[in-house]
Protein backbone atom coordinates (compact mmCIF):
# COMPACT_ATOMS: atom_id res chain seq x y z
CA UNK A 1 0.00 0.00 0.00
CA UNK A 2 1.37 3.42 -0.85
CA UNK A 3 2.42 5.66 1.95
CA UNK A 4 -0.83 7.92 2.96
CA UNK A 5 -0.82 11.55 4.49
CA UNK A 6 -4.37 12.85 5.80
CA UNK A 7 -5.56 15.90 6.19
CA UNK A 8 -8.59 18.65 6.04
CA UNK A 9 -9.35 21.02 3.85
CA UNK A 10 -12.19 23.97 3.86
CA UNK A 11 -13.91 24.38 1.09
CA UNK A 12 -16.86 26.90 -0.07
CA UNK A 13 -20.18 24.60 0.03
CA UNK A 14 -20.47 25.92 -3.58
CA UNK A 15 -17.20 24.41 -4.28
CA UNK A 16 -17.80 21.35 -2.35
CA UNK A 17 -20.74 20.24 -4.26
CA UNK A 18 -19.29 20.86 -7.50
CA UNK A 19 -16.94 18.15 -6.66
CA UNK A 20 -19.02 15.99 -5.19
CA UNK A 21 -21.28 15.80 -8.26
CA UNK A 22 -18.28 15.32 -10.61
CA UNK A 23 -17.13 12.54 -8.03
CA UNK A 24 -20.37 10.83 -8.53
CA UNK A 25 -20.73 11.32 -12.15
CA UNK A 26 -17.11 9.67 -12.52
CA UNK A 27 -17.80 7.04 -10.35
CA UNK A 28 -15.44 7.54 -7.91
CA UNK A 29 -15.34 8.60 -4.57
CA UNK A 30 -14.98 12.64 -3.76
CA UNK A 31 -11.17 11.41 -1.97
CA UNK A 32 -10.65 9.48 -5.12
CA UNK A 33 -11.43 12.40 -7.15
CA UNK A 34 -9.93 14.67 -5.54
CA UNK A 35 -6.32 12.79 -5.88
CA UNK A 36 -7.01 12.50 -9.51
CA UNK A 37 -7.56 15.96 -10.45
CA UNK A 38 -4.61 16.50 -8.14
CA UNK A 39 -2.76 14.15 -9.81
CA UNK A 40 -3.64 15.69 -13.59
CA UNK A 41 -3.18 19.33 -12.07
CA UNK A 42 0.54 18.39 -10.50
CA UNK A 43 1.63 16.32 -14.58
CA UNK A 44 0.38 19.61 -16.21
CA UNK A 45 2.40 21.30 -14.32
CA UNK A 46 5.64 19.46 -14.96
CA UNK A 47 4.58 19.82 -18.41
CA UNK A 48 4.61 23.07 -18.48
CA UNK A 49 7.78 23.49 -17.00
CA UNK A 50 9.12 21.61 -19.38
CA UNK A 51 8.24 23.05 -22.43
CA UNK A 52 9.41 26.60 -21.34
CA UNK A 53 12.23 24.83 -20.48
CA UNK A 54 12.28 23.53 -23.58
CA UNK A 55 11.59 26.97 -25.65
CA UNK A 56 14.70 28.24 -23.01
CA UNK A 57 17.04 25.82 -24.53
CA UNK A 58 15.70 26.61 -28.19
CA UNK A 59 16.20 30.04 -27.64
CA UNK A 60 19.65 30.08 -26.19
CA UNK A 61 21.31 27.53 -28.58
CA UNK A 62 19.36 29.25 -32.02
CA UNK A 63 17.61 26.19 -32.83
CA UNK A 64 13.79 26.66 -33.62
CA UNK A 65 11.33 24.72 -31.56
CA UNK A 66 8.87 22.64 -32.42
């Protein structure tokens, strides 16, 4: 089992039961949801990063990016 970390977080009721309705239309539960979007959000990220990274290196070494 992966290593777990708990912990509470407030949340506008608006908010709340936005999630909670996308939860149940995926099928999953609003803590399994939750981690997923997380999950998506944090690789979008690193994506990100990477391509300006990646337009950094293009730009300092005169190659055109793709």
């Amino acid at each position: 089992m992966k290593e777990q970390t708990k912990f509470a977080l407030r949340l506008p009721t608006s908010l709340y039961e936005a999630i909670r309705k996308e939860a149940e239309k995926s099928g999953m539960s609003i803590n399994e949801y939750m981690v997923y979007v997380m999950e998506q959000y944090h690789k979008l990220d690193v994506m990100s990063r990477l391509a300006s990274l990646e337009m950094t290196v293009a730009k300092l070494t005169g190659f055109p990016e793709e």
